[in-house]
Structure formats: C-alpha cells, structure tokens
PDB file of N, CA and C in Angstrom:
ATOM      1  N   UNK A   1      11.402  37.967  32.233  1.00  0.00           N
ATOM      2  CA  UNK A   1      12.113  38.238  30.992  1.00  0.00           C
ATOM      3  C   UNK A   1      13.184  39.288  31.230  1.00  0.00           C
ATOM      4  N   UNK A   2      14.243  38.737  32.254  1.00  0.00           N
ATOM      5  CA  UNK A   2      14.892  39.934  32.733  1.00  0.00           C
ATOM      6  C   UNK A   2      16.037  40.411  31.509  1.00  0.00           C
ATOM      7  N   UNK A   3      16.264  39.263  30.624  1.00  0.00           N
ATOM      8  CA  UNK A   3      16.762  39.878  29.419  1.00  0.00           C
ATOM      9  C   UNK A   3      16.758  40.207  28.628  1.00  0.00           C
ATOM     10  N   UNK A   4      15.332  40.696  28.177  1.00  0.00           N
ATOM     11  CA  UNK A   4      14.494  42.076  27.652  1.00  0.00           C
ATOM     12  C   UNK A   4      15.181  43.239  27.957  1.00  0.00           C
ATOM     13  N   UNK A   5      14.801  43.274  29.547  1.00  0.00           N
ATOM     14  CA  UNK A   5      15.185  44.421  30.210  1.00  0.00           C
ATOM     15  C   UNK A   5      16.415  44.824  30.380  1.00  0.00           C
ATOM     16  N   UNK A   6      17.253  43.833  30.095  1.00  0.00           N
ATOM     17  CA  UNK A   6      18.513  43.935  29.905  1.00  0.00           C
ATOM     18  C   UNK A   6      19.169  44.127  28.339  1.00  0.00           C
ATOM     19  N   UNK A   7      18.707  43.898  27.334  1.00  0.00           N
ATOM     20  CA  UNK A   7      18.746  44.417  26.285  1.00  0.00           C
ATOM     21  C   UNK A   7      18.252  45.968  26.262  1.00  0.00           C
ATOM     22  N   UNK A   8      16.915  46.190  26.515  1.00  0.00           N
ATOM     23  CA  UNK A   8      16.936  47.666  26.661  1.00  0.00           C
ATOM     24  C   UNK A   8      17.983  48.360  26.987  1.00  0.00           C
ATOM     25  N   UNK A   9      18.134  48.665  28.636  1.00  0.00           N
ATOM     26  CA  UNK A   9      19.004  48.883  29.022  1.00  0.00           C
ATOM     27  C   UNK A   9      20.559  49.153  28.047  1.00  0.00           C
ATOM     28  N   UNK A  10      20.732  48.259  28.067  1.00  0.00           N
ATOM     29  CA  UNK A  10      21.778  48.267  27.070  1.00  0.00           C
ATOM     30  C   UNK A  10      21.819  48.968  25.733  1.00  0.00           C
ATOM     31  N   UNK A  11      20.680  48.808  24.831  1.00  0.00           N
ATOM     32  CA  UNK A  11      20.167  49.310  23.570  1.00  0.00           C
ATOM     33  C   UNK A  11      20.130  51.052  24.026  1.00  0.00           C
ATOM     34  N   UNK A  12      19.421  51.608  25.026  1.00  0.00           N
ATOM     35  CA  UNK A  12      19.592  52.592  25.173  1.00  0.00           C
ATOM     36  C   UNK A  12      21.165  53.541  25.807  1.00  0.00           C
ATOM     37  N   UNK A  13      21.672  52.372  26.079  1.00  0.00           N
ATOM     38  CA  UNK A  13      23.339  52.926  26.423  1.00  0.00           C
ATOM     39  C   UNK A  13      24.291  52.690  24.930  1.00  0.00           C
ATOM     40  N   UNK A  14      23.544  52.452  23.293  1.00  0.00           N
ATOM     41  CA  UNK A  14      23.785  52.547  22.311  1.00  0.00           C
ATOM     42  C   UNK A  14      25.151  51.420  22.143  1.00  0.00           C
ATOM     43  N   UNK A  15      24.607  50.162  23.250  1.00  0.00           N
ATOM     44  CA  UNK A  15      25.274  49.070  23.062  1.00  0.00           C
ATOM     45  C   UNK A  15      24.197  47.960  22.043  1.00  0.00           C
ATOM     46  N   UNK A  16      24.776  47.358  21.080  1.00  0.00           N
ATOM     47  CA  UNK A  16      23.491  46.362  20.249  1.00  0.00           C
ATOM     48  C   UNK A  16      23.431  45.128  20.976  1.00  0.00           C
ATOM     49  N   UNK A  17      22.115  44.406  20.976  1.00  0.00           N
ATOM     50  CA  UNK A  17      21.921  43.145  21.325  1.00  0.00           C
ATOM     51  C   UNK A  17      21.427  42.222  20.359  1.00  0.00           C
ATOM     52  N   UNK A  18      21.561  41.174  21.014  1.00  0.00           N
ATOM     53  CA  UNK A  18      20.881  39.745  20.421  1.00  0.00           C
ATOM     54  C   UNK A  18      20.165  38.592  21.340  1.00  0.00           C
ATOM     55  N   UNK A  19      18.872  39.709  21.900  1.00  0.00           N
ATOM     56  CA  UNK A  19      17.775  38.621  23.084  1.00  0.00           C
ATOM     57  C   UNK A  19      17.443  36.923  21.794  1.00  0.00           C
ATOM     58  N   UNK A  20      17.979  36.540  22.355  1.00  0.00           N
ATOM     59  CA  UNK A  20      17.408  35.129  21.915  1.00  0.00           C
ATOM     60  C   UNK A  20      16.487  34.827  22.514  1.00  0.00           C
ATOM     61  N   UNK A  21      14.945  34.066  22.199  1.00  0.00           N
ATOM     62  CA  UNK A  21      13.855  33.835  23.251  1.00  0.00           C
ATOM     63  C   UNK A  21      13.184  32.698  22.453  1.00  0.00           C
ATOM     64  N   UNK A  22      12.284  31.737  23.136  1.00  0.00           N
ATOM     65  CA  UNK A  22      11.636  30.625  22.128  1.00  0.00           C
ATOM     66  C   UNK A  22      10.521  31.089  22.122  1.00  0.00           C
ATOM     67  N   UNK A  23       9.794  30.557  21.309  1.00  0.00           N
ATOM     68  CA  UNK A  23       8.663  30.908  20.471  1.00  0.00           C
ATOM     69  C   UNK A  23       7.439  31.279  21.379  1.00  0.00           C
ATOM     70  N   UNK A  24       7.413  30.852  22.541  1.00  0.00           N
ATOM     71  CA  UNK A  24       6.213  30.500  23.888  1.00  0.00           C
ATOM     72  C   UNK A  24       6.377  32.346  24.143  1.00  0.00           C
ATOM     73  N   UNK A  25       7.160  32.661  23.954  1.00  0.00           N
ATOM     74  CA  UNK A  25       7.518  34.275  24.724  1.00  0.00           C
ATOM     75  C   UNK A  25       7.347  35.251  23.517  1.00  0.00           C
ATOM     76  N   UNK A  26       7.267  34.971  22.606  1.00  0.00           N
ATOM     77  CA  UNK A  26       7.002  35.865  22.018  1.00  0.00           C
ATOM     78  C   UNK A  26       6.192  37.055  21.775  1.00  0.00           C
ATOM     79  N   UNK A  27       4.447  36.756  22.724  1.00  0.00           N
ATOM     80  CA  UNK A  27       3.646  37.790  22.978  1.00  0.00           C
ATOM     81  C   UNK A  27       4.650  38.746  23.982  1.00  0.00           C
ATOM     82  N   UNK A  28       5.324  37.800  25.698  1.00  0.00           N
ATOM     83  CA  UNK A  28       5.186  38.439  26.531  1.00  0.00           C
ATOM     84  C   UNK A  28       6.927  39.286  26.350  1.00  0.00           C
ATOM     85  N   UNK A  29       7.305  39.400  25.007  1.00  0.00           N
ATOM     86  CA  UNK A  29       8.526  39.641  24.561  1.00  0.00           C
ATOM     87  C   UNK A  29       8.127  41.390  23.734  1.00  0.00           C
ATOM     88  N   UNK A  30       7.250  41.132  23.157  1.00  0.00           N
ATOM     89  CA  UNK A  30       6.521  42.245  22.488  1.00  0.00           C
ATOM     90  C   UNK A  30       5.882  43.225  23.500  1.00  0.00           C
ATOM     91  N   UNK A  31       4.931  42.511  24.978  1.00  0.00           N
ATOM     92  CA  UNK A  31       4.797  43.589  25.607  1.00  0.00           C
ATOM     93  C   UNK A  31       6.421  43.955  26.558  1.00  0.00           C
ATOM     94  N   UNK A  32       6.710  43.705  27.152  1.00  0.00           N
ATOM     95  CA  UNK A  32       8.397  44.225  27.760  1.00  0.00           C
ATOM     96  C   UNK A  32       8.870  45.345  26.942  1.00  0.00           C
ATOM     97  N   UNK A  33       8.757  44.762  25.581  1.00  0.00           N
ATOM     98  CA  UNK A  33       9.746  45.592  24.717  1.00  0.00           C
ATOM     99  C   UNK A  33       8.654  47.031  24.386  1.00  0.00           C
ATOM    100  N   UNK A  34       7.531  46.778  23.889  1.00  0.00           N
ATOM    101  CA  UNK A  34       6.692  47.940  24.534  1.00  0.00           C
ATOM    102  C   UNK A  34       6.694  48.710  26.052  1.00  0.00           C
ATOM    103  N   UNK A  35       6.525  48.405  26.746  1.00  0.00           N
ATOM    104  CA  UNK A  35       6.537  49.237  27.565  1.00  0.00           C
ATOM    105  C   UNK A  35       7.832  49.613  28.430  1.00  0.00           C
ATOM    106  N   UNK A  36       8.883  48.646  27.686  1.00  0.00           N
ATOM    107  CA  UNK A  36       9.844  49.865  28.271  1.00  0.00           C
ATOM    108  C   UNK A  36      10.898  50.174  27.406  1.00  0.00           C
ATOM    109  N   UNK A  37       9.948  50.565  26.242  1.00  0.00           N
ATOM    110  CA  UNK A  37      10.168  52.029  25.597  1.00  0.00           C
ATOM    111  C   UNK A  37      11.433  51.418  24.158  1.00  0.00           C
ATOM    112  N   UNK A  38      11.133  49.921  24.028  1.00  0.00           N
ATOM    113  CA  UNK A  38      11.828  49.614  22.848  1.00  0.00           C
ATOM    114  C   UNK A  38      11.050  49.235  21.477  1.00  0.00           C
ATOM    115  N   UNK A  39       9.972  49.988  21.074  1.00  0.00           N
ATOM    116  CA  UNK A  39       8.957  49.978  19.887  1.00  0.00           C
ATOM    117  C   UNK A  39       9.608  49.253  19.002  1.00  0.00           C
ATOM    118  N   UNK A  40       9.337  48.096  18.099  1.00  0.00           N
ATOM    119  CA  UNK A  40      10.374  47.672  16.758  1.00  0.00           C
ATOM    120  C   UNK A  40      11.500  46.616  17.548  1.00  0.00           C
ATOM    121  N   UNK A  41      11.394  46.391  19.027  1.00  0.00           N
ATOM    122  CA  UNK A  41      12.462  45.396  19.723  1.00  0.00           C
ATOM    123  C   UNK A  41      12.176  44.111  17.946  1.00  0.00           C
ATOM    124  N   UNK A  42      13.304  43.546  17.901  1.00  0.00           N
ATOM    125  CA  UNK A  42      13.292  42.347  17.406  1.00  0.00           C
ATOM    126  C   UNK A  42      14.397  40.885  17.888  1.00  0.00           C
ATOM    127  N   UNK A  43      13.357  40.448  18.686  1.00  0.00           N
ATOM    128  CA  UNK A  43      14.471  39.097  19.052  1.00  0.00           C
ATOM    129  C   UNK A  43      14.343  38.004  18.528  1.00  0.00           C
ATOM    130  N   UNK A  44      15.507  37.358  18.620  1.00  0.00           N
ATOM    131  CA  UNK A  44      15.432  36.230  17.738  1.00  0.00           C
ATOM    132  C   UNK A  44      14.755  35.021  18.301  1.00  0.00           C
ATOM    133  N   UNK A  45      13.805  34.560  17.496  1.00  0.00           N
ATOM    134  CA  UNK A  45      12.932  33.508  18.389  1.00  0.00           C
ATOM    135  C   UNK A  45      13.521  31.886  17.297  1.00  0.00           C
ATOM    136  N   UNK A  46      13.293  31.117  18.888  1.00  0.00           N
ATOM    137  CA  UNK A  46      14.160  29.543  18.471  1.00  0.00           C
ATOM    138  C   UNK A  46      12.947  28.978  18.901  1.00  0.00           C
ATOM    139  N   UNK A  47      12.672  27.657  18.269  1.00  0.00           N
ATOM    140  CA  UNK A  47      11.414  26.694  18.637  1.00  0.00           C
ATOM    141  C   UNK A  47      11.615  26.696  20.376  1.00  0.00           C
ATOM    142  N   UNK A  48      10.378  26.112  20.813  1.00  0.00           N
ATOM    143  CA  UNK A  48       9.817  26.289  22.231  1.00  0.00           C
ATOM    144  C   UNK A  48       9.350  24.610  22.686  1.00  0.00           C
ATOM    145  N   UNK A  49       9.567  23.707  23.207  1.00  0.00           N
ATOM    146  CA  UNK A  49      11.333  24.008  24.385  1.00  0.00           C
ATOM    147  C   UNK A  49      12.287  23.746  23.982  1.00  0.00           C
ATOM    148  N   UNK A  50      12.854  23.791  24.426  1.00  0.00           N
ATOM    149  CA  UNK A  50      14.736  23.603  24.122  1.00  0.00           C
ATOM    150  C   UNK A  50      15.695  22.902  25.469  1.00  0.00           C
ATOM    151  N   UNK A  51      14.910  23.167  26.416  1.00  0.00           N
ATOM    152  CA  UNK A  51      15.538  22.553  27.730  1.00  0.00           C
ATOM    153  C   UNK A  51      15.250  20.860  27.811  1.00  0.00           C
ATOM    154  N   UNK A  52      14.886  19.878  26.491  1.00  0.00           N
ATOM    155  CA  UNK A  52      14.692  18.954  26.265  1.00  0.00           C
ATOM    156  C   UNK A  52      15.751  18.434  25.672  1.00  0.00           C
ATOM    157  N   UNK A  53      16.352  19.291  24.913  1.00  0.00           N
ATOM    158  CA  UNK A  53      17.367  18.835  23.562  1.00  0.00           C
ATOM    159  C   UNK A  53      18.252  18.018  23.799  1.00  0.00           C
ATOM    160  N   UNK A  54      18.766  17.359  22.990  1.00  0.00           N
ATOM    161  CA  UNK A  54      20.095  16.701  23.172  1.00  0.00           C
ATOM    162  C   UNK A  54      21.450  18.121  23.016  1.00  0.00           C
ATOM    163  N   UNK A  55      22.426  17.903  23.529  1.00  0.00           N
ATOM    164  CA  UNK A  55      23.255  18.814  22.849  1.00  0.00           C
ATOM    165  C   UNK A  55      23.645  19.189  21.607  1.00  0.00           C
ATOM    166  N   UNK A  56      23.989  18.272  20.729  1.00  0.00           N
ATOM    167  CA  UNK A  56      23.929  17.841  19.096  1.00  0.00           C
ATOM    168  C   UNK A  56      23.061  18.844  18.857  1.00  0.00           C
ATOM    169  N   UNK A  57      21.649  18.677  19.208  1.00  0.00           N
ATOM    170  CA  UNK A  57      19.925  19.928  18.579  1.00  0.00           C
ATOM    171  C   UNK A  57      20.765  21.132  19.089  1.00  0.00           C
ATOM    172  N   UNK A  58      21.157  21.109  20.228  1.00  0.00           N
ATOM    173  CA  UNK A  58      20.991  22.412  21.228  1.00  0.00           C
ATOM    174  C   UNK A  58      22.318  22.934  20.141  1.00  0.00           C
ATOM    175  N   UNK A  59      23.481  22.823  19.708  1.00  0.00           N
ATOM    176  CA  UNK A  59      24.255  23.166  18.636  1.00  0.00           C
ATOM    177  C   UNK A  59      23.815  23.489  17.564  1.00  0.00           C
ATOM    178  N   UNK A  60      23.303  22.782  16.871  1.00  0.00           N
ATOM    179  CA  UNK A  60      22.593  22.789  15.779  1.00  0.00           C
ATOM    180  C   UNK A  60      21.506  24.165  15.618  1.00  0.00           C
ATOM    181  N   UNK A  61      20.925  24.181  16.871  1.00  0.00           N
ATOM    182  CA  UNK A  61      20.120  25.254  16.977  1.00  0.00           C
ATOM    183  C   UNK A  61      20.818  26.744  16.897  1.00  0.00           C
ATOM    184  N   UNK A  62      22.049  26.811  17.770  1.00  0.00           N
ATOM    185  CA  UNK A  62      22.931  27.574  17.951  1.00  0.00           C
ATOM    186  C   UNK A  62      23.250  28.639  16.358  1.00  0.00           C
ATOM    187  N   UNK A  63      23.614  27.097  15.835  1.00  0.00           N
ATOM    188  CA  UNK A  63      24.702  27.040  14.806  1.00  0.00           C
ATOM    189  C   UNK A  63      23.882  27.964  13.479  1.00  0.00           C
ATOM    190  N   UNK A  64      22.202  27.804  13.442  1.00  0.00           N
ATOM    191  CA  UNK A  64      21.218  28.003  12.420  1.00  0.00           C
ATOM    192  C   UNK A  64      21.279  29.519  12.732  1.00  0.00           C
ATOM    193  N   UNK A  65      21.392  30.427  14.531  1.00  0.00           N
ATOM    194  CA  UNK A  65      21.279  31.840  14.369  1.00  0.00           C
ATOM    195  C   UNK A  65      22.426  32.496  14.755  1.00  0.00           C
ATOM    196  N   UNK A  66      23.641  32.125  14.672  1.00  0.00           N
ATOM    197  CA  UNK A  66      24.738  32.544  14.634  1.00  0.00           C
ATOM    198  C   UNK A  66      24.818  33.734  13.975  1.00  0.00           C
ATOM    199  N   UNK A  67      24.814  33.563  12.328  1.00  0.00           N
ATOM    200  CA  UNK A  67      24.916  35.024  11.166  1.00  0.00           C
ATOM    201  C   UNK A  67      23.961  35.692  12.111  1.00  0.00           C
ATOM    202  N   UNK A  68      22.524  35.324  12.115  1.00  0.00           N
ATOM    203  CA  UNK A  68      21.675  36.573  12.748  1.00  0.00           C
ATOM    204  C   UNK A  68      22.191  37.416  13.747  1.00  0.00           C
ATOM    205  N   UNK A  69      22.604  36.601  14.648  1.00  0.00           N
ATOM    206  CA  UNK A  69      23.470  37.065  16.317  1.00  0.00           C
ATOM    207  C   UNK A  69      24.205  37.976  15.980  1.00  0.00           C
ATOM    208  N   UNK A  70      25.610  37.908  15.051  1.00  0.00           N
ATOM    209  CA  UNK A  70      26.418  38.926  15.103  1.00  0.00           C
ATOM    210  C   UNK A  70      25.788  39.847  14.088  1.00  0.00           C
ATOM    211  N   UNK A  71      25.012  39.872  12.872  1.00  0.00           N
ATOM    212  CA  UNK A  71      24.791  40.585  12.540  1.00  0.00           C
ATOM    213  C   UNK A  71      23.782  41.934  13.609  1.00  0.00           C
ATOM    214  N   UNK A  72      23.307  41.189  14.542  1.00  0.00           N
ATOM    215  CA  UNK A  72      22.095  42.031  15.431  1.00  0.00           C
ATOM    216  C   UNK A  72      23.564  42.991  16.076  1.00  0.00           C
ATOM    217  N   UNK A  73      24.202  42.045  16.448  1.00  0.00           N
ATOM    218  CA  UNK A  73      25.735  42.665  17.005  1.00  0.00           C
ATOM    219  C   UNK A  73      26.471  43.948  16.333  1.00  0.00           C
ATOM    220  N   UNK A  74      26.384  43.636  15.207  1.00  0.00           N
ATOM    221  CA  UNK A  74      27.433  44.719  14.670  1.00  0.00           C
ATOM    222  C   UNK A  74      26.337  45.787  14.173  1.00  0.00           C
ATOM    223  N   UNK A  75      25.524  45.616  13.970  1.00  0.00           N
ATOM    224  CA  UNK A  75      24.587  46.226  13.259  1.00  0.00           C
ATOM    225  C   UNK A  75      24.818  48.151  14.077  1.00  0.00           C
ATOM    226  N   UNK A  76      24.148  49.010  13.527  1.00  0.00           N
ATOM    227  CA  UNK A  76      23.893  50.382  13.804  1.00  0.00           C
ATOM    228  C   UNK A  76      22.974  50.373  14.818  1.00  0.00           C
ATOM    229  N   UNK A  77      23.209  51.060  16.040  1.00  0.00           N
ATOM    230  CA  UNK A  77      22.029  51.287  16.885  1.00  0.00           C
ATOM    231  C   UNK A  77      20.967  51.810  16.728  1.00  0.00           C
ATOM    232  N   UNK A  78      19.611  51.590  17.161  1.00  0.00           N
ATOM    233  CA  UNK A  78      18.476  52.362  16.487  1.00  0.00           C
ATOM    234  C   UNK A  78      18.155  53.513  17.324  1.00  0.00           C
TER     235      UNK A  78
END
C-alpha cells in the first residue's frame, strides 16, 4: 500500500491527498494509516475489483468520485 505511505508523507509536508483504494483494503488501509501516524486517514474506497471493468465502468467509476477527489484536494490540511 505504498500509496498510503505516500499520502502520509505528503499529508505531513501539509500537501492534501486523495488515496483512492477498493473496498478489499480497507482493513489493511486503516492499519498503514495507523501506524504511520495518520489517525482519522480517510480514503476513498471504490467497489473491489476493478481490474475487470470495461472502460465505460472504469469512467463511470471515476466520474461518481471526482467532487470527493478535489474536494479531499482543496480541502484544509489536518
């Protein structure tokens, strides 16, 4: 989940992110973000798999967390 760790990273250089992750990761998304030191991480979780999709879904999917994305984006650092 190296882009956990890369959201941290980042989150603590008071840059905002938007980890997108599917639903299968969500425990091992909660520990990462625990233990390195991002309490309250919130990523955006998309159904689990996705490496099946047609492109059309894989858009569509896109298209449903877009607002979320930039809002995680612009948002105030925590």
């Amino acid at each position: 989940m190296s882009s956990l760790l890369d959201s941290s990273r980042l989150e603590r250089a008071g840059i905002p992110t938007a980890a997108v992750i599917t639903k299968v990761f969500v425990r091992e998304a909660a520990y990462q973000a625990e233990t390195s030191g991002m309490r309250g991480f919130r990523p955006i979780v998309v159904p689990h798999p996705t490496s099946h999709l047609p492109e059309p879904e894989i858009q569509a999917l896109a298209t449903g967390i877009i607002d979320e994305i930039v809002d995680r984006l612009v948002e105030a650092p925590r």
